[in-house]
N, C-alpha and C. Protein backbone atom coordinates (compact mmCIF):
# COMPACT_ATOMS: atom_id res chain seq x y z
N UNK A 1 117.60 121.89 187.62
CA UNK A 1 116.38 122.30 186.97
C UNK A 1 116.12 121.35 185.81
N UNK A 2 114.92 120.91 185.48
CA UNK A 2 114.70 120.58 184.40
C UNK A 2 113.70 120.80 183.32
N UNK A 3 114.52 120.19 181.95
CA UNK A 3 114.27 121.24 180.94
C UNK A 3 113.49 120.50 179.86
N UNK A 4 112.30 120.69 179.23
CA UNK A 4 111.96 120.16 178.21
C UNK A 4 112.28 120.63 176.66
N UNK A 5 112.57 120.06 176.07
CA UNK A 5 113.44 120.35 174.62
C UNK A 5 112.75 119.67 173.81
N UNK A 6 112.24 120.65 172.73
CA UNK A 6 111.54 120.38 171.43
C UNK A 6 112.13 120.76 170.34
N UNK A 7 112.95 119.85 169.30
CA UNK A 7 113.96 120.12 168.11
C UNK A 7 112.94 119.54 167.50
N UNK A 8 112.98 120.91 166.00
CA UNK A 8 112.13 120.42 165.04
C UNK A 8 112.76 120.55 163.96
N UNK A 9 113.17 119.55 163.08
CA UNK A 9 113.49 119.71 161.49
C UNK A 9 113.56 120.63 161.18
N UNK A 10 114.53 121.53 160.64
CA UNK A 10 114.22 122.04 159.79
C UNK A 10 114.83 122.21 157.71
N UNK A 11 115.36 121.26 157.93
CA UNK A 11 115.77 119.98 156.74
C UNK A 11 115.55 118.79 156.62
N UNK A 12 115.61 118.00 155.43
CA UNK A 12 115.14 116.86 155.01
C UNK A 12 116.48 115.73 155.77
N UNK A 13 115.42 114.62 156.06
CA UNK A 13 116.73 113.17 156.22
C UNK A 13 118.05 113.50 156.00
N UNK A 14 118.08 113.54 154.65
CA UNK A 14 119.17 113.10 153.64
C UNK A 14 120.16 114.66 154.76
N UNK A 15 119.71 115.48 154.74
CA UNK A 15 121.05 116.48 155.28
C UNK A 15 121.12 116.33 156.61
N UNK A 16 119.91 115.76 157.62
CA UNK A 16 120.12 115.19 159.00
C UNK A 16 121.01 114.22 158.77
N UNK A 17 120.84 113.17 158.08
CA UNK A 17 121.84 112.09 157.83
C UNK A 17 123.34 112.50 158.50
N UNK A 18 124.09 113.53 157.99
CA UNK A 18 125.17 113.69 158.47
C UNK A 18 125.68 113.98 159.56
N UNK A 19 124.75 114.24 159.82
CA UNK A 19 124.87 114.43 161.52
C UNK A 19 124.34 113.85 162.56
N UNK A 20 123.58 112.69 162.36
CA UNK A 20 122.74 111.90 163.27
C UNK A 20 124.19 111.33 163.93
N UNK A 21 125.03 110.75 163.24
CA UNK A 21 126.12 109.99 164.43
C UNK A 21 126.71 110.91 165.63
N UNK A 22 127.02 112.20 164.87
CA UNK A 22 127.51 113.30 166.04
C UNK A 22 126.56 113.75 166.67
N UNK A 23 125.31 113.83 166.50
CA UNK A 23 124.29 113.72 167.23
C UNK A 23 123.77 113.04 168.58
N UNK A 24 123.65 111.42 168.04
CA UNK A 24 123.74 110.35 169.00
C UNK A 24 124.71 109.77 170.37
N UNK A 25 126.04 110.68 169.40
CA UNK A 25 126.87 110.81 170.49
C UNK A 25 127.36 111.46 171.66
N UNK A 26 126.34 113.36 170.97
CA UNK A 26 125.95 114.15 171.75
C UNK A 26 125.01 113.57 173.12
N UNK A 27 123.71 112.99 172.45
CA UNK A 27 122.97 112.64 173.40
C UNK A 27 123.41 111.84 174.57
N UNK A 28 124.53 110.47 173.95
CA UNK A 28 124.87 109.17 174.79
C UNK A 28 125.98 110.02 175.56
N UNK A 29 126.60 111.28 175.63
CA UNK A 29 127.33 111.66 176.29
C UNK A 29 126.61 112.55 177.27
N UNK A 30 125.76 112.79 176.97
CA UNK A 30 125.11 114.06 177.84
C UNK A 30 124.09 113.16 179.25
N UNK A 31 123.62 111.71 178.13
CA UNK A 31 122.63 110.72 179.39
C UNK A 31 123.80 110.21 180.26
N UNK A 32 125.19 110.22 179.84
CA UNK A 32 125.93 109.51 180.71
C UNK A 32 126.18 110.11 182.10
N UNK A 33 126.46 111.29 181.42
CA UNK A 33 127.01 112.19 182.94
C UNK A 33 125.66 112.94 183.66
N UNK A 34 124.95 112.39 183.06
CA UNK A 34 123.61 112.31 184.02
C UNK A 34 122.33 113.71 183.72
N UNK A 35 123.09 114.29 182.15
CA UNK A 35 121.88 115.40 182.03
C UNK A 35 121.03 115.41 181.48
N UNK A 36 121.17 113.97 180.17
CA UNK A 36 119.77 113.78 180.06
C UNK A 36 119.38 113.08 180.28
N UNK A 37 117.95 112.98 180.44
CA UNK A 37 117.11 111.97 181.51
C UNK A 37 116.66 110.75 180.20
N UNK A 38 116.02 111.37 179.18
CA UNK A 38 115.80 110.68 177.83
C UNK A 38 115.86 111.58 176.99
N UNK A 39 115.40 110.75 175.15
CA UNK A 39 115.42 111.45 174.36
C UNK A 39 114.98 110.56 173.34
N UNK A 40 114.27 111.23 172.35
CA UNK A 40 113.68 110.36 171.25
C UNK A 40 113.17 111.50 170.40
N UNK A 41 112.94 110.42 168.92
CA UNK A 41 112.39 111.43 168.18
C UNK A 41 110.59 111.49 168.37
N UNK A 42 110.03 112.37 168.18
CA UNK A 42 108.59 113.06 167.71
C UNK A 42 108.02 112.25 167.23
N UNK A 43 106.62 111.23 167.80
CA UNK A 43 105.89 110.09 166.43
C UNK A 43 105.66 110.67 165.11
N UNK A 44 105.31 112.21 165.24
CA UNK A 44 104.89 112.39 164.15
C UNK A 44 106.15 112.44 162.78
N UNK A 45 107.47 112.52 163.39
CA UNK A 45 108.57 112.47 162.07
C UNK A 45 108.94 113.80 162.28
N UNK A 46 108.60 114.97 163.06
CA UNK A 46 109.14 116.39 162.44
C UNK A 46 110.16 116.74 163.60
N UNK A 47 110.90 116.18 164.48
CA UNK A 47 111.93 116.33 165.13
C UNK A 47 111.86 114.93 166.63
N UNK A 48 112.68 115.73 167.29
CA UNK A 48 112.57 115.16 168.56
C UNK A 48 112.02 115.60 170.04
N UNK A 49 112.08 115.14 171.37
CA UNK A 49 112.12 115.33 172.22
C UNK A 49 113.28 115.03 173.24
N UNK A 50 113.70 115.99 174.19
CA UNK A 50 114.74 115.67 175.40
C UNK A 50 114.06 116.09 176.56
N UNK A 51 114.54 115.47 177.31
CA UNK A 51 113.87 115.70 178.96
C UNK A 51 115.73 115.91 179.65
N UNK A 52 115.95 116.67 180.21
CA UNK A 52 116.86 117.39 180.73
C UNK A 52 117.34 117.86 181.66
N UNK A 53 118.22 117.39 182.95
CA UNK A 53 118.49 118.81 183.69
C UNK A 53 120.24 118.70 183.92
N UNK A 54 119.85 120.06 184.13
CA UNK A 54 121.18 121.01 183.85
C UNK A 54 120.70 121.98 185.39
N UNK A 55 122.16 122.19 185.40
CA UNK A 55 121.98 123.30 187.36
C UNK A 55 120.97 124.69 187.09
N UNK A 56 121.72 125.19 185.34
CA UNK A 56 120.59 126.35 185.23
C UNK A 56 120.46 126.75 183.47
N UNK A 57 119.70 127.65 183.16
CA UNK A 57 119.55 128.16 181.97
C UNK A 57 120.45 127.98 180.88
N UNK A 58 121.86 128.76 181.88
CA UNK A 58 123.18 128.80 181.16
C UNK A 58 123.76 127.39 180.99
N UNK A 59 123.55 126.79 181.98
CA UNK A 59 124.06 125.37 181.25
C UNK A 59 123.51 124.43 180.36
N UNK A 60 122.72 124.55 180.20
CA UNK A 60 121.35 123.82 179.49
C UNK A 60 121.47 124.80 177.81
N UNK A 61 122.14 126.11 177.59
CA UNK A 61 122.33 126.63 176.25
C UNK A 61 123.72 126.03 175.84
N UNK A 62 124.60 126.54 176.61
CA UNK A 62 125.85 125.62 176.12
C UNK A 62 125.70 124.53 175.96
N UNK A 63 125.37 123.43 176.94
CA UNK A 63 125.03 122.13 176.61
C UNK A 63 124.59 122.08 175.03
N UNK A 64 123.42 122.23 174.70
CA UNK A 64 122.78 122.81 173.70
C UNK A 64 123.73 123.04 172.17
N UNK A 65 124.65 124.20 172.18
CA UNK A 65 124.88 124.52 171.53
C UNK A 65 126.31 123.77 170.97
N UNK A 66 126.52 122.97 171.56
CA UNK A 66 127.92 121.67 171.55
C UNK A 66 127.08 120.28 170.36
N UNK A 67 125.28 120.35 170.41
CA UNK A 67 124.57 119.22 169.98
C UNK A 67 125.04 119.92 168.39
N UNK A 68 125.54 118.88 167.67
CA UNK A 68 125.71 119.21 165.84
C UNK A 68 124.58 119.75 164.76
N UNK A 69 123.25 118.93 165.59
CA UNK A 69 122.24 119.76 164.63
C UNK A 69 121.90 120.70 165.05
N UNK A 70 122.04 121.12 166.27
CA UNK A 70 121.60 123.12 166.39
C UNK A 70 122.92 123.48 166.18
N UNK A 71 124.41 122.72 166.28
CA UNK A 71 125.41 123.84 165.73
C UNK A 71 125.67 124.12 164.12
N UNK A 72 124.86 122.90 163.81
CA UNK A 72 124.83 122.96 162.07
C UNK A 72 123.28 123.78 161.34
N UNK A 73 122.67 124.30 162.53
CA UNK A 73 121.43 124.88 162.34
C UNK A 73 120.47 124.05 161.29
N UNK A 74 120.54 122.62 161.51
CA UNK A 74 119.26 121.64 161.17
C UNK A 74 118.03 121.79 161.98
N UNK A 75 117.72 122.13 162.89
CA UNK A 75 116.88 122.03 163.97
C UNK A 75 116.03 123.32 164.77
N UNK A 76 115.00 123.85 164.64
CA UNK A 76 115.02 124.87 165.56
C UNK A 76 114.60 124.34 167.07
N UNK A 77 114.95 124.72 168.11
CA UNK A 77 114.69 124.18 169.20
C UNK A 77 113.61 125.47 170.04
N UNK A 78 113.29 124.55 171.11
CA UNK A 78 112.58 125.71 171.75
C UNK A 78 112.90 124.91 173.89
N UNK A 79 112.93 125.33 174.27
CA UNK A 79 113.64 124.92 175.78
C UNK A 79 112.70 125.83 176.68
N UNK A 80 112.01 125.03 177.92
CA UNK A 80 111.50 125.37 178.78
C UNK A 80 111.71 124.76 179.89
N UNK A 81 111.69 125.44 180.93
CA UNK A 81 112.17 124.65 181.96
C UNK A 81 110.91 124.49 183.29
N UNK A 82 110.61 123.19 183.31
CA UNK A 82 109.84 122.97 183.85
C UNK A 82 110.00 122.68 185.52
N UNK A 83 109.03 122.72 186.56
CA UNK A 83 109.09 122.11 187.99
C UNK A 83 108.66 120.74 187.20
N UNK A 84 108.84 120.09 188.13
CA UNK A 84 108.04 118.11 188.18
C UNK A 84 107.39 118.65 189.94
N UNK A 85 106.50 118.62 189.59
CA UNK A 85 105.28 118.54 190.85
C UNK A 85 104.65 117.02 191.18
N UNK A 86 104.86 116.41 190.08
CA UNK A 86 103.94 115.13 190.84
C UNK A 86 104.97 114.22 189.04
N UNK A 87 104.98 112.93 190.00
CA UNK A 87 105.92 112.22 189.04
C UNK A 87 105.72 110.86 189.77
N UNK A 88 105.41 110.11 188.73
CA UNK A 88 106.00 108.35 189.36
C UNK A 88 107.52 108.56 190.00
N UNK A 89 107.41 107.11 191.46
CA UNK A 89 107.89 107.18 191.93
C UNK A 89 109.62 106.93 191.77
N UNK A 90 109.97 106.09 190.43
CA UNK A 90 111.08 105.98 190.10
C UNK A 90 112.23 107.47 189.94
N UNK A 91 111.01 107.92 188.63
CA UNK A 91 111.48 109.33 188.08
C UNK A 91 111.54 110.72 189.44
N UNK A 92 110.35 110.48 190.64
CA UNK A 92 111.04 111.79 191.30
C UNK A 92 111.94 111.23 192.35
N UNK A 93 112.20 109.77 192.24
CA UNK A 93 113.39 109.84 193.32
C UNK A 93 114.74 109.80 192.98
N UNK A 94 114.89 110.15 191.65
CA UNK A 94 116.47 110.19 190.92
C UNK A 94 116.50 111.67 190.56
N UNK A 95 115.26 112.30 190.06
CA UNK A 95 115.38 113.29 189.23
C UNK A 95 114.66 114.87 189.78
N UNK A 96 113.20 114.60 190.45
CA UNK A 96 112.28 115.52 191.33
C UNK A 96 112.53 114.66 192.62
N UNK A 97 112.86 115.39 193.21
CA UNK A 97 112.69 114.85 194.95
C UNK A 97 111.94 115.48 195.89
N UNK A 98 111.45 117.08 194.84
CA UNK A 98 111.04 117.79 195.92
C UNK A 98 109.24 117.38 195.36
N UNK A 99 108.96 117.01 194.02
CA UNK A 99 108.24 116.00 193.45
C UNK A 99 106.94 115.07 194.25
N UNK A 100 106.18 115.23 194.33
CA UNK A 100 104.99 114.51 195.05
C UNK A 100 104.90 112.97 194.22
N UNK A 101 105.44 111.81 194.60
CA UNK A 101 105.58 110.53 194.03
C UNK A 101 103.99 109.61 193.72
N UNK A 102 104.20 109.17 193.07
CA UNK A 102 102.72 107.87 192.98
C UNK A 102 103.43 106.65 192.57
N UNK A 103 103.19 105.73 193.26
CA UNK A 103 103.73 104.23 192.34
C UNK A 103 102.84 103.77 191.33
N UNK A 104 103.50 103.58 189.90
CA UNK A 104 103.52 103.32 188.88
C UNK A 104 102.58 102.16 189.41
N UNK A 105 101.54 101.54 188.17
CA UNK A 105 100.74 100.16 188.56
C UNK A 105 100.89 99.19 187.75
């Protein structure tokens, strides 16, 4: 299933600061073994975005709750889990397969 994830600040830099490395390492461990797809922060500055999948709900909270800024409660998050119905063709043939493809131009 996959999951869209919206973490929003809810402290300044300076106390994210301490946790951005255990953070980053959360993420680079989670894209490795293949659950997250990406991740970046928000243009506007007030958190980030993750694109996600996990087999179900329950794995996608634990996952979750292992990341340092929701276990250090910097962040409120909000998690939905979306179908991919129609996706360039790269993204639904790794990630949506059941996904209606278009090639990218």
């Amino acid at each position: 299933m996959l999951y869209a994830i919206t973490l929003t600040y809810l402290h300044n830099q300076d106390e994210l600061a301490h946790h951005t490395a255990g953070h980053k390492k959360w993420l680079a461990d989670n894209i490795v073994s293949g659950n997250i797809i990406f991740a970046g922060p928000r243009v506007d500055g007030t958190g980030g975005y993750i694109l996600a999948n996990y087999p179900d709900d329950d794995a996608v909270k634990i996952a979750l709750s292992e990341d340092p800024f929701i276990l250090h409660n910097l962040v409120s998050v909000q998690t939905d889990a979306v179908i991919a119905a129609i996706a360039a063709e790269p993204f639904a043939s790794h990630w949506a397969k059941e996904a209606v493809s278009l090639s990218i131009k």
